[in-house]
PDB file of N, CA and C in Angstrom:
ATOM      1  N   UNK A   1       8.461 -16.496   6.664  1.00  0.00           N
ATOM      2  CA  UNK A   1       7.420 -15.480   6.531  1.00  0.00           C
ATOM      3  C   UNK A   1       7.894 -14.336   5.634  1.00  0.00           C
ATOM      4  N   UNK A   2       9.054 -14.021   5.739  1.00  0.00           N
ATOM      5  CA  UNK A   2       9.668 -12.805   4.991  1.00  0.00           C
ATOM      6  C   UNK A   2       9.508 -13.167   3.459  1.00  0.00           C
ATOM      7  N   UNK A   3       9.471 -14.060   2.821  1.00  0.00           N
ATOM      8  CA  UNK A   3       9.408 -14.302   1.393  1.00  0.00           C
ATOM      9  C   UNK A   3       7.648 -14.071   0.760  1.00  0.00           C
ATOM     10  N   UNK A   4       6.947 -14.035   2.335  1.00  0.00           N
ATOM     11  CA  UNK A   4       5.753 -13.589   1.948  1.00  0.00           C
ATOM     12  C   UNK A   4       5.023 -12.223   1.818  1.00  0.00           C
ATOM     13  N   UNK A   5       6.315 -11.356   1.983  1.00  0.00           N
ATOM     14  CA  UNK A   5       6.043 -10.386   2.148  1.00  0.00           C
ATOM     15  C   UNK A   5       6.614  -9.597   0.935  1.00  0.00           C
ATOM     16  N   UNK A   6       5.812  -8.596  -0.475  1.00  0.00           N
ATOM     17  CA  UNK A   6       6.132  -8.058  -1.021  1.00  0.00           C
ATOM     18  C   UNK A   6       6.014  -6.528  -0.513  1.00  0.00           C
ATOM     19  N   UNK A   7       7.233  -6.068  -0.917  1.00  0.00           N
ATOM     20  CA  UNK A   7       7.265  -4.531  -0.984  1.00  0.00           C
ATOM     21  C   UNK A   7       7.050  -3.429  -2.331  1.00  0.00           C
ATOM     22  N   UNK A   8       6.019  -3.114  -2.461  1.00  0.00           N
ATOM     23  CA  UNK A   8       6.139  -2.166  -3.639  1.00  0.00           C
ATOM     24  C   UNK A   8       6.431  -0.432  -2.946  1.00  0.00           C
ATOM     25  N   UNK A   9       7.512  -0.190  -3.539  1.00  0.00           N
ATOM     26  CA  UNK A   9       7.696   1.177  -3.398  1.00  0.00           C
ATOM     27  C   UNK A   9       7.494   2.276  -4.744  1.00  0.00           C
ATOM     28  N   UNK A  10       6.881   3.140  -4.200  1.00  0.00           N
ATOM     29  CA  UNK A  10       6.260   3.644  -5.068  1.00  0.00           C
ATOM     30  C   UNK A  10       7.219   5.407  -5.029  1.00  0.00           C
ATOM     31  N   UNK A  11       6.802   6.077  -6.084  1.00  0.00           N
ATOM     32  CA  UNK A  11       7.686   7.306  -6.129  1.00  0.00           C
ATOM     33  C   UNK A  11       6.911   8.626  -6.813  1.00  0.00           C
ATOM     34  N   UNK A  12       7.171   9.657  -6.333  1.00  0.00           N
ATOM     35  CA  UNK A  12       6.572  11.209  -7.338  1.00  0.00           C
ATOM     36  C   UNK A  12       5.270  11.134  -7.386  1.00  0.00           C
ATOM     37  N   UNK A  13       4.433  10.967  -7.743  1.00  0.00           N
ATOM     38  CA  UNK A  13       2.897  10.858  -7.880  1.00  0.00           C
ATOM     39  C   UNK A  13       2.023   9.343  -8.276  1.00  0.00           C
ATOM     40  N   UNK A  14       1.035   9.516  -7.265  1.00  0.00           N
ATOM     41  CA  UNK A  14       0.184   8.548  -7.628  1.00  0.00           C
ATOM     42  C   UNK A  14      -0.932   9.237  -7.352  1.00  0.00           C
ATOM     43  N   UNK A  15      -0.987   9.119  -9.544  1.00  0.00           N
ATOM     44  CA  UNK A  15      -2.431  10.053 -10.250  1.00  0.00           C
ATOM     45  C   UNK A  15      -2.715   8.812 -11.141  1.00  0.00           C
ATOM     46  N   UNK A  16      -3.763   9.440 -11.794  1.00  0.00           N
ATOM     47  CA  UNK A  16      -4.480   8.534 -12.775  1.00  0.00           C
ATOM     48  C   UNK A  16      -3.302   7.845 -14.245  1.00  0.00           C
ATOM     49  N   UNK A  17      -2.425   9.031 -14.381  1.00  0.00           N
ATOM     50  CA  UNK A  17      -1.017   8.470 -15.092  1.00  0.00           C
ATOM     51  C   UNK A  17      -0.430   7.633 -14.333  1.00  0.00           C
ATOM     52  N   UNK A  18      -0.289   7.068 -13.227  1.00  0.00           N
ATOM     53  CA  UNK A  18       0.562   6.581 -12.530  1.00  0.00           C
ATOM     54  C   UNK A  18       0.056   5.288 -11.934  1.00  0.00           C
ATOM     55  N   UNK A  19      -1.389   5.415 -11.853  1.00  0.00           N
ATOM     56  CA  UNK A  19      -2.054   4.505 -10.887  1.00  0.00           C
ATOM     57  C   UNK A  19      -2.303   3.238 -12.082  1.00  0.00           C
ATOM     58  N   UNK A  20      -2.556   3.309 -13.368  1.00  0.00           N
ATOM     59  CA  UNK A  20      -2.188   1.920 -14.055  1.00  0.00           C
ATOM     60  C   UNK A  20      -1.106   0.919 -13.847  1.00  0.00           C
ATOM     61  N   UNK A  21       0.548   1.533 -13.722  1.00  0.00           N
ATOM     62  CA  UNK A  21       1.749   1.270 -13.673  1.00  0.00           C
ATOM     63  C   UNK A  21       1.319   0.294 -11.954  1.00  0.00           C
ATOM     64  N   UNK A  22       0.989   0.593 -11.110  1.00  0.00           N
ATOM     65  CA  UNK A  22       0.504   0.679  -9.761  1.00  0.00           C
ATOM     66  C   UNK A  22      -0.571  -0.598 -10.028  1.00  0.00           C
ATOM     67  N   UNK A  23      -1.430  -0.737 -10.619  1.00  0.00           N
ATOM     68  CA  UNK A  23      -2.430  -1.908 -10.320  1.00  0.00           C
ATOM     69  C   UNK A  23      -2.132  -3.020 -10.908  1.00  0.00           C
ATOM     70  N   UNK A  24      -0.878  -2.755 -12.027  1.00  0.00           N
ATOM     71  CA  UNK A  24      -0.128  -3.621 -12.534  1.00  0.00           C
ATOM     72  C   UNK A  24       0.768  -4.737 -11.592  1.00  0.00           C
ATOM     73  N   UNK A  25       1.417  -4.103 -10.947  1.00  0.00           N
ATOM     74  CA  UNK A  25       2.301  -3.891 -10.258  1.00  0.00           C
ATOM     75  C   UNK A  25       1.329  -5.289  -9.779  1.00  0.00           C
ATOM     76  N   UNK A  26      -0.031  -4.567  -8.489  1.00  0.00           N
ATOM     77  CA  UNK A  26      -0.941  -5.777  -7.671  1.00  0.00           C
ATOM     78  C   UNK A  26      -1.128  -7.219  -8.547  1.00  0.00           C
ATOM     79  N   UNK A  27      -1.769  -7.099  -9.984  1.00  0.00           N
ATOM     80  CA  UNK A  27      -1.340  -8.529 -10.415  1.00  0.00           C
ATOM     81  C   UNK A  27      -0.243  -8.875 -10.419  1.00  0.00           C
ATOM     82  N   UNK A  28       0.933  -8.281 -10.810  1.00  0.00           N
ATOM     83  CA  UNK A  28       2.058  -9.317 -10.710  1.00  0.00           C
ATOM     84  C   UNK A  28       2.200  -9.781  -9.374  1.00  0.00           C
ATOM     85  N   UNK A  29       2.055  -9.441  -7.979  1.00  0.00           N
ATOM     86  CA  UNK A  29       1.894  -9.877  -7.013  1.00  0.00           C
ATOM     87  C   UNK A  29       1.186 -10.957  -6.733  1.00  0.00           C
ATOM     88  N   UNK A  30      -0.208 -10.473  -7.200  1.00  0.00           N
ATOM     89  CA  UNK A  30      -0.944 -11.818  -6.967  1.00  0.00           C
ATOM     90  C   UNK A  30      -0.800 -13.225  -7.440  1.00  0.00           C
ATOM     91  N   UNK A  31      -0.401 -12.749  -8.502  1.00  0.00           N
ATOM     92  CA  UNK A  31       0.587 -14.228  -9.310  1.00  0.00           C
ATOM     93  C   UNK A  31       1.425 -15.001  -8.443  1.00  0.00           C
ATOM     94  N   UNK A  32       2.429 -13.849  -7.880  1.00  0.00           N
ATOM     95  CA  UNK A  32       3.912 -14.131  -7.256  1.00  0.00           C
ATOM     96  C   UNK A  32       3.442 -15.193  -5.767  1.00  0.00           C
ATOM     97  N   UNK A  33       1.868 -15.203  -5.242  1.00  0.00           N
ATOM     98  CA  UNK A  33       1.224 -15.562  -3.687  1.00  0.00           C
ATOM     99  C   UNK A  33       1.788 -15.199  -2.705  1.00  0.00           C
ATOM    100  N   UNK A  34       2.202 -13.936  -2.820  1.00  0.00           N
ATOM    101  CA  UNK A  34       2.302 -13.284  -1.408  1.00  0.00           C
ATOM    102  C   UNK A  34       1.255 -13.210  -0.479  1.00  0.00           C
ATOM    103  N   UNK A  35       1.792 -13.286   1.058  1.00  0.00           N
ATOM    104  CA  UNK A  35       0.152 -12.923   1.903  1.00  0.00           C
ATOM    105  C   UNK A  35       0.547 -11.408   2.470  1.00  0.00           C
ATOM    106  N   UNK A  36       1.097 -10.572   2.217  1.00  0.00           N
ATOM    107  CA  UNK A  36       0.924  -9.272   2.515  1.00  0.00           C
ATOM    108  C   UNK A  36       2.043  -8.320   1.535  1.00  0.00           C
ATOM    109  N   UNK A  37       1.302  -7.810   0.949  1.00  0.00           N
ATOM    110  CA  UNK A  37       2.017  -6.043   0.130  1.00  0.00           C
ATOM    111  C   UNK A  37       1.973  -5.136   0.983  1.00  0.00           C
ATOM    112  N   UNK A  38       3.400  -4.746   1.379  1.00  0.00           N
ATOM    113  CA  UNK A  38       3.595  -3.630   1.811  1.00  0.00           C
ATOM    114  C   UNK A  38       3.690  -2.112   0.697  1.00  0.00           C
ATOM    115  N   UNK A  39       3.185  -1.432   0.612  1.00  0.00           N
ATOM    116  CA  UNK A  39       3.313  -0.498  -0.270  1.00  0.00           C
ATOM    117  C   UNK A  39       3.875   1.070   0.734  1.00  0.00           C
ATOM    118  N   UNK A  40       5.290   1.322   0.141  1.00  0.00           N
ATOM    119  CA  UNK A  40       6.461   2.121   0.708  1.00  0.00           C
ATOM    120  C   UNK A  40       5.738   3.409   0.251  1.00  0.00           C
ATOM    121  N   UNK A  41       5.413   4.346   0.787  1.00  0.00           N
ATOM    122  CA  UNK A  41       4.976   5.754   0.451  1.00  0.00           C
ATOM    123  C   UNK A  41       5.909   7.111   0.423  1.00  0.00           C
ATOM    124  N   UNK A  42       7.031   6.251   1.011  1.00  0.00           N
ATOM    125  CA  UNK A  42       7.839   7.483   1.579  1.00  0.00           C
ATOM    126  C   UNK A  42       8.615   8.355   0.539  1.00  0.00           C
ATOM    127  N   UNK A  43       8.448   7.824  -0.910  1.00  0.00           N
ATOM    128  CA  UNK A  43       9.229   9.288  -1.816  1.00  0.00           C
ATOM    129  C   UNK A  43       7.945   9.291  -2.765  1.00  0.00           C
ATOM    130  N   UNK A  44       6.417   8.878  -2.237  1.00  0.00           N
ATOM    131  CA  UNK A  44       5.432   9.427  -2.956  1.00  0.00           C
ATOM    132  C   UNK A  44       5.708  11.068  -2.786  1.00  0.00           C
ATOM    133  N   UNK A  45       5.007  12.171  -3.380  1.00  0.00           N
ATOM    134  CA  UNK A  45       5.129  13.523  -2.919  1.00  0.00           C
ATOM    135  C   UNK A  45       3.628  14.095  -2.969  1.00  0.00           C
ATOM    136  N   UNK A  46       2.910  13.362  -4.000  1.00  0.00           N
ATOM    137  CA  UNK A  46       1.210  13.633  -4.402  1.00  0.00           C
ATOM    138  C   UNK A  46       0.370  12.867  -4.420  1.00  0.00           C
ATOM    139  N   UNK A  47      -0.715  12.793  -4.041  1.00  0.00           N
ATOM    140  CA  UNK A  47      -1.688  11.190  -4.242  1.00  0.00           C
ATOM    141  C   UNK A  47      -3.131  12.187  -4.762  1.00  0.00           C
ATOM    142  N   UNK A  48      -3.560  11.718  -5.898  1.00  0.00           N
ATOM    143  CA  UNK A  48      -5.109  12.043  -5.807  1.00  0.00           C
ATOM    144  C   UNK A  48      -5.871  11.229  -6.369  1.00  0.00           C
ATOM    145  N   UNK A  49      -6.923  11.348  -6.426  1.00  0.00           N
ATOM    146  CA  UNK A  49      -8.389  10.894  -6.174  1.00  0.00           C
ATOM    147  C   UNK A  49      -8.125   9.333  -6.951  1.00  0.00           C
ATOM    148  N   UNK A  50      -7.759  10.130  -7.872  1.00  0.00           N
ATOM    149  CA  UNK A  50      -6.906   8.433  -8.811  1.00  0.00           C
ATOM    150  C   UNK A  50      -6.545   7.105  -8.226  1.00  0.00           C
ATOM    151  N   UNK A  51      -5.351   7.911  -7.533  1.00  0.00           N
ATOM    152  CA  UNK A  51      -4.661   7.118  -6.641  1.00  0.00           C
ATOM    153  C   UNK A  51      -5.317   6.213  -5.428  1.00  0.00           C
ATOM    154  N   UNK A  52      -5.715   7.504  -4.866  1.00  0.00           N
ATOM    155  CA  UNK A  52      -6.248   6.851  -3.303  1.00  0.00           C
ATOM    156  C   UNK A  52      -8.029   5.431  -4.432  1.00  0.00           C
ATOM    157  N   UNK A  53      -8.005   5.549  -5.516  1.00  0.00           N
ATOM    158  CA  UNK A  53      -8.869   4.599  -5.913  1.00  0.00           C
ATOM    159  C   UNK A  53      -8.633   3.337  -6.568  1.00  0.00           C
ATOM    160  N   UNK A  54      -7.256   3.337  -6.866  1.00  0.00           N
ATOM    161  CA  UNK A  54      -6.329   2.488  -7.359  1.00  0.00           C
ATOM    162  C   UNK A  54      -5.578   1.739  -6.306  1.00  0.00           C
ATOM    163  N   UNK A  55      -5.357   2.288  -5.181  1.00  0.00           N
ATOM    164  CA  UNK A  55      -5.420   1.681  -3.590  1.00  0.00           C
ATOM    165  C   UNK A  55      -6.451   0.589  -2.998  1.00  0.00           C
ATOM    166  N   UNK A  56      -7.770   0.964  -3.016  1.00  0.00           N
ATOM    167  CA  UNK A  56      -8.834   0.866  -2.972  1.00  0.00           C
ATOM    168  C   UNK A  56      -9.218  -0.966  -3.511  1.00  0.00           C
ATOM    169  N   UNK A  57      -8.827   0.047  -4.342  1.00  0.00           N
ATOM    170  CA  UNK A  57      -9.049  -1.338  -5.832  1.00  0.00           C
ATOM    171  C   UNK A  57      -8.096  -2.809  -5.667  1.00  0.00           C
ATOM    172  N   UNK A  58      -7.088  -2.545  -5.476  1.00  0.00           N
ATOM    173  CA  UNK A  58      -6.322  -3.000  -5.368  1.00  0.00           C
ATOM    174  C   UNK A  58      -6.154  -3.390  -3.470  1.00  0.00           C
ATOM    175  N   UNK A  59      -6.778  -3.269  -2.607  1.00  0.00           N
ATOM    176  CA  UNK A  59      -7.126  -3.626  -1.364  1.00  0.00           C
ATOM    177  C   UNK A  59      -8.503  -4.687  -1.560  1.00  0.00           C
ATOM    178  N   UNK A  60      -9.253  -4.467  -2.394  1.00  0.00           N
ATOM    179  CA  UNK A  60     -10.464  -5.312  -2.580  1.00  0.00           C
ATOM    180  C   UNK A  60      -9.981  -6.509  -3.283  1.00  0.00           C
ATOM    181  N   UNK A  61      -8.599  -6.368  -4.649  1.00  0.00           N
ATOM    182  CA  UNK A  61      -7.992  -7.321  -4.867  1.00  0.00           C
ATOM    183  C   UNK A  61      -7.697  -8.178  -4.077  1.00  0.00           C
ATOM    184  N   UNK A  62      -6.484  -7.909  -3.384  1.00  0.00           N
ATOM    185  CA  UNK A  62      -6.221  -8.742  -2.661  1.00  0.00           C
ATOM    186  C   UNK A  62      -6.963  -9.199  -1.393  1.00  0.00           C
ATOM    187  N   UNK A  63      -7.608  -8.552  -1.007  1.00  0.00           N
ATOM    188  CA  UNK A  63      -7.842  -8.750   0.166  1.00  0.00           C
ATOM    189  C   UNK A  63      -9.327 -10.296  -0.622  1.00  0.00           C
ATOM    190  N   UNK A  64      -9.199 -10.218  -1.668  1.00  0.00           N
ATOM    191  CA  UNK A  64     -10.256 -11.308  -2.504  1.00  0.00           C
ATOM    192  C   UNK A  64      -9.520 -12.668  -2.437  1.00  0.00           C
ATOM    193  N   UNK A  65      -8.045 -12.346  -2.762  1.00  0.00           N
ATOM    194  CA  UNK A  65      -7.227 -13.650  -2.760  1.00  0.00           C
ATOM    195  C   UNK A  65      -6.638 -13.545  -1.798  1.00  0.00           C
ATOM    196  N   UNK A  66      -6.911 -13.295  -0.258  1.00  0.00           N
ATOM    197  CA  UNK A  66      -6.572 -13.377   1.220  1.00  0.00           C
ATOM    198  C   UNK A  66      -5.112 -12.970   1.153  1.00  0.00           C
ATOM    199  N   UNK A  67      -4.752 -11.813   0.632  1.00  0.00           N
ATOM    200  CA  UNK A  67      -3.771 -10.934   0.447  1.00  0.00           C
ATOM    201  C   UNK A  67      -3.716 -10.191   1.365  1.00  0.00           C
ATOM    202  N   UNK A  68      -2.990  -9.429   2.564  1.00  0.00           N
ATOM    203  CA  UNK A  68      -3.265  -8.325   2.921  1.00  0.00           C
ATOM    204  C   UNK A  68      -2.390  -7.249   2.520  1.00  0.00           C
ATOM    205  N   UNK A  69      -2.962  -6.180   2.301  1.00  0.00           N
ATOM    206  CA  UNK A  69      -2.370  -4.956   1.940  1.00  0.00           C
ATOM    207  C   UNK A  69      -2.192  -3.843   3.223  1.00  0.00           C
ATOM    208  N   UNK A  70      -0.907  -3.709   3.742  1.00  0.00           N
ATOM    209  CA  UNK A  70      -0.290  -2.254   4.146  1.00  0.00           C
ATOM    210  C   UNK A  70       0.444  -1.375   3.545  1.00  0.00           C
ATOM    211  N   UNK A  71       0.089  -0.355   4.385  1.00  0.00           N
ATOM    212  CA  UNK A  71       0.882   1.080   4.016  1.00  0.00           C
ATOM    213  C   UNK A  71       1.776   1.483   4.984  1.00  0.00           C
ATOM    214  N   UNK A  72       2.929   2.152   4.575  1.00  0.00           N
ATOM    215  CA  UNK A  72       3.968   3.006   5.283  1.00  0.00           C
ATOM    216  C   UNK A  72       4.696   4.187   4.740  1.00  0.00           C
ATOM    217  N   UNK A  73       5.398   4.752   5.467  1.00  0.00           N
ATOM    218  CA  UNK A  73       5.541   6.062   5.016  1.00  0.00           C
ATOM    219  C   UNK A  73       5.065   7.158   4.241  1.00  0.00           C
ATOM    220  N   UNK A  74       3.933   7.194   5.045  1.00  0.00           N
ATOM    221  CA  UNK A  74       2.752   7.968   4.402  1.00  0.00           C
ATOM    222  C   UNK A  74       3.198   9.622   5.010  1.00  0.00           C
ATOM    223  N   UNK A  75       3.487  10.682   3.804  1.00  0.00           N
ATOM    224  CA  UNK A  75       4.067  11.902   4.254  1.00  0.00           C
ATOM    225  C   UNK A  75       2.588  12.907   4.152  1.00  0.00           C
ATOM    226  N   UNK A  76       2.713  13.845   5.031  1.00  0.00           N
ATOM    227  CA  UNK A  76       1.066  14.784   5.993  1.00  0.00           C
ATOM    228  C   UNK A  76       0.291  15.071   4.247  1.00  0.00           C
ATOM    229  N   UNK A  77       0.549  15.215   3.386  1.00  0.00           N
ATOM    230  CA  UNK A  77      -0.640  15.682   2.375  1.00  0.00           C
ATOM    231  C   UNK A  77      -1.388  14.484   1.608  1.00  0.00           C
ATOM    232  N   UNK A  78      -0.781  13.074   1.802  1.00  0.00           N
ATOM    233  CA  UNK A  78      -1.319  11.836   1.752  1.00  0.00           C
ATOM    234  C   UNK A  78      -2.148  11.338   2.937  1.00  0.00           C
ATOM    235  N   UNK A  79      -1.690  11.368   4.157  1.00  0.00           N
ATOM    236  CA  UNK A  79      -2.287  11.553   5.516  1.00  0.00           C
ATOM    237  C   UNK A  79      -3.601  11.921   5.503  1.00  0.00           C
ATOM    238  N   UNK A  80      -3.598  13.386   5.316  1.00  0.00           N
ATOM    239  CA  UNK A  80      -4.698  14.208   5.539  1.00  0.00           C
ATOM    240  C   UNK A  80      -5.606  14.035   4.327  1.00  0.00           C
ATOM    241  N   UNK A  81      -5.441  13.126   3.394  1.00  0.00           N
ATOM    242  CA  UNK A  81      -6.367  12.595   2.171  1.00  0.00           C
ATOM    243  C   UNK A  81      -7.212  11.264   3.104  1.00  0.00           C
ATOM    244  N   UNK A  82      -6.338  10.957   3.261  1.00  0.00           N
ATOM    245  CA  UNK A  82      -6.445   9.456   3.684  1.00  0.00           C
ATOM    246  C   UNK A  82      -7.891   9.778   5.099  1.00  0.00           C
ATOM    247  N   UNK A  83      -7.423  10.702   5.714  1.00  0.00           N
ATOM    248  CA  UNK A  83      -8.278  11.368   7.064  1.00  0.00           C
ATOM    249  C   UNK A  83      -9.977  11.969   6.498  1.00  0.00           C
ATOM    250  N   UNK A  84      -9.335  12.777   5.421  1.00  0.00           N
ATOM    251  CA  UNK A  84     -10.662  13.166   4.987  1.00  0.00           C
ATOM    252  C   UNK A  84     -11.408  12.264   4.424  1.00  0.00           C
ATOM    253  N   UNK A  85     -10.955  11.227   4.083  1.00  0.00           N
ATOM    254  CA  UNK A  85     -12.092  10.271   3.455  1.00  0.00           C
ATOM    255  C   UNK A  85     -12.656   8.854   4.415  1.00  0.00           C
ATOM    256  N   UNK A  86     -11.718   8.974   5.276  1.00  0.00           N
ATOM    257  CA  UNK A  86     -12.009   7.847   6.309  1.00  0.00           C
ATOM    258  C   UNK A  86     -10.907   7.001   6.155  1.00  0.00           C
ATOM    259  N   UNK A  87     -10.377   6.986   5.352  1.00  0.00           N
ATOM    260  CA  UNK A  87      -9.212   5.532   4.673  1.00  0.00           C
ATOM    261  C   UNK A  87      -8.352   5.180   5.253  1.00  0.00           C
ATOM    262  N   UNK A  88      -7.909   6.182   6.495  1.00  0.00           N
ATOM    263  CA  UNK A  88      -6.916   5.803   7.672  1.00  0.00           C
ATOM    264  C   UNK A  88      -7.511   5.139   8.506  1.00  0.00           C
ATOM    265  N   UNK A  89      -9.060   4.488   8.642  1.00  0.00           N
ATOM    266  CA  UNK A  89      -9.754   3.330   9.151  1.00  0.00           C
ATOM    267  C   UNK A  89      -9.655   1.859   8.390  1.00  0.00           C
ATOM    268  N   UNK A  90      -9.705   2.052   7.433  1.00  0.00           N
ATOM    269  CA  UNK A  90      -9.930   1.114   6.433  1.00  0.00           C
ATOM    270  C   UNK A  90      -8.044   0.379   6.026  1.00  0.00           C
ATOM    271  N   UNK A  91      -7.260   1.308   5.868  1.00  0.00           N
ATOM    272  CA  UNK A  91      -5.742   0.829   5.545  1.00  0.00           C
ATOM    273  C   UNK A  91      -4.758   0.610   6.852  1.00  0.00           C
ATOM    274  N   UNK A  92      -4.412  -0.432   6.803  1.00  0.00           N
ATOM    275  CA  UNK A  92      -3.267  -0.688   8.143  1.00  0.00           C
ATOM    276  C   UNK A  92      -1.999   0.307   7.379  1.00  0.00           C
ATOM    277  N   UNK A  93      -1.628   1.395   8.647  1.00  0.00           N
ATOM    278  CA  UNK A  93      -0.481   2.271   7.768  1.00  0.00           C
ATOM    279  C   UNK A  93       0.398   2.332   9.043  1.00  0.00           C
ATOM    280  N   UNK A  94       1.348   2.072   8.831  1.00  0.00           N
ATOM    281  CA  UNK A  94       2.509   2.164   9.861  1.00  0.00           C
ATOM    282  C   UNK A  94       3.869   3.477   9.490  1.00  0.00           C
ATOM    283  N   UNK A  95       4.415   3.534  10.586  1.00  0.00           N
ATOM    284  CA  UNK A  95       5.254   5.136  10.446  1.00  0.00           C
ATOM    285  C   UNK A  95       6.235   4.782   9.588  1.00  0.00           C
ATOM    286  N   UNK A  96       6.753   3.290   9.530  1.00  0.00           N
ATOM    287  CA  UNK A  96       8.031   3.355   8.746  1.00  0.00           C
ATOM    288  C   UNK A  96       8.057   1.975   7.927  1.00  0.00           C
ATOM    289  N   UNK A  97       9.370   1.503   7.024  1.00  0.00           N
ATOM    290  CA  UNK A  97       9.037   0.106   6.949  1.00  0.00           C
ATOM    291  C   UNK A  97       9.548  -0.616   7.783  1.00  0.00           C
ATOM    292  N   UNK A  98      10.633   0.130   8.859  1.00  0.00           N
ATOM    293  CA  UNK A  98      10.908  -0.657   9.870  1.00  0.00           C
ATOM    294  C   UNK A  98       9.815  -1.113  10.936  1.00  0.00           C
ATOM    295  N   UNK A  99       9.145  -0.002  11.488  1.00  0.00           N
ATOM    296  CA  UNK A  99       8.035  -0.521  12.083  1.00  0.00           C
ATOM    297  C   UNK A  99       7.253  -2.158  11.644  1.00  0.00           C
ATOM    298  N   UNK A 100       6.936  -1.516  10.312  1.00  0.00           N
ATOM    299  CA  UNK A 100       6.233  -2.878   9.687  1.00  0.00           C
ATOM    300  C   UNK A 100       7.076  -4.008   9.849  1.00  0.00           C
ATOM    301  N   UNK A 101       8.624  -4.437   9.720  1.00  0.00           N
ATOM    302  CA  UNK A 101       9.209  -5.217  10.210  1.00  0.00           C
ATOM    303  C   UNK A 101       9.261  -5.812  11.505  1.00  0.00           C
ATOM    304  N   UNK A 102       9.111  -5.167  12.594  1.00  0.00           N
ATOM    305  CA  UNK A 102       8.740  -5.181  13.655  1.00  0.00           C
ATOM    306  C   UNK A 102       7.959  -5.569  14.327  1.00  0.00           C
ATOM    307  N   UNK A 103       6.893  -5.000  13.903  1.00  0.00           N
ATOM    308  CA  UNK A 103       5.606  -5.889  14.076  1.00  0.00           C
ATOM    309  C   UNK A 103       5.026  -7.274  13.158  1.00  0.00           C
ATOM    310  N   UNK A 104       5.827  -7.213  12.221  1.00  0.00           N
ATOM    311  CA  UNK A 104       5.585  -8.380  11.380  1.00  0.00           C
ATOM    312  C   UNK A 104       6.505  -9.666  12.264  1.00  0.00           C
ATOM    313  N   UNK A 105       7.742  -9.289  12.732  1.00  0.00           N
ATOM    314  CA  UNK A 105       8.611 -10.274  13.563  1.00  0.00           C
ATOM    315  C   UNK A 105       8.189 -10.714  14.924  1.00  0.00           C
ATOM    316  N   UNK A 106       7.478  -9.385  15.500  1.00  0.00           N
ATOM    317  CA  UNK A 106       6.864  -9.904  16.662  1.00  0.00           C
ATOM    318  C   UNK A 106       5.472 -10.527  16.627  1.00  0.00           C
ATOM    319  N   UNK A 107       4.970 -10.397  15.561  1.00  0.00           N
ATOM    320  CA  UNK A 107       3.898 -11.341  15.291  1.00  0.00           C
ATOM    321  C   UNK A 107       4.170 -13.166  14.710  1.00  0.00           C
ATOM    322  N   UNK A 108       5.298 -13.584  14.111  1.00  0.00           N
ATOM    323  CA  UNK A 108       5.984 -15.122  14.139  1.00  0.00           C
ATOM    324  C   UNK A 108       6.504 -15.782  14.914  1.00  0.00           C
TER     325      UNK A 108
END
């Protein structure tokens, strides 16, 4: 199961400069047939509107080629984006990537 699992970690901002590099990133994945992207948040520092749509986008991707997409280490000014728009309904986001390990092991 672990070979099915990609990690993209991401870093400094995810803006509209950043979020191309980022959807790139989802095709090469989809190529690679992973069944779940984990996407690492934890040395993001900024996310806007860009971003959280390049997420989005890239959740409708995969989730097209029965991909699933999570999130982790999501720090409070990504959070509280994520809250105001509803998207912490919509994205599986866990506290750490250990967590996500965790529950990924106790789920095989």
């Amino acid at each position: 199961m672990r070979e099915q699992v990609k990690v993209i970690k991401l870093s400094g901002n995810l803006n509209a400069t950043t979020s191309q590099e980022f959807r790139q990133n989802i095709t090469d994945i989809l190529e690679s047939g992973a069944k779940i992207v984990l996407v690492d948040f934890k040395d993001v520092i900024f996310m806007d509107s860009s971003g959280l749509g390049a997420l989005v986008l890239a959740f409708k991707t995969l989730r097209a080629a029965d991909t699933k997409l999570v999130l982790c280490s999501i720090n409070e000014q990504v959070r509280i984006l994520f809250e105001l728009t509803n998207m912490d309904k919509v994205f599986e986001i866990f506290p750490s990537q250990d967590a996500f390990n965790q529950v990924l092991v106790s789920n095989t």
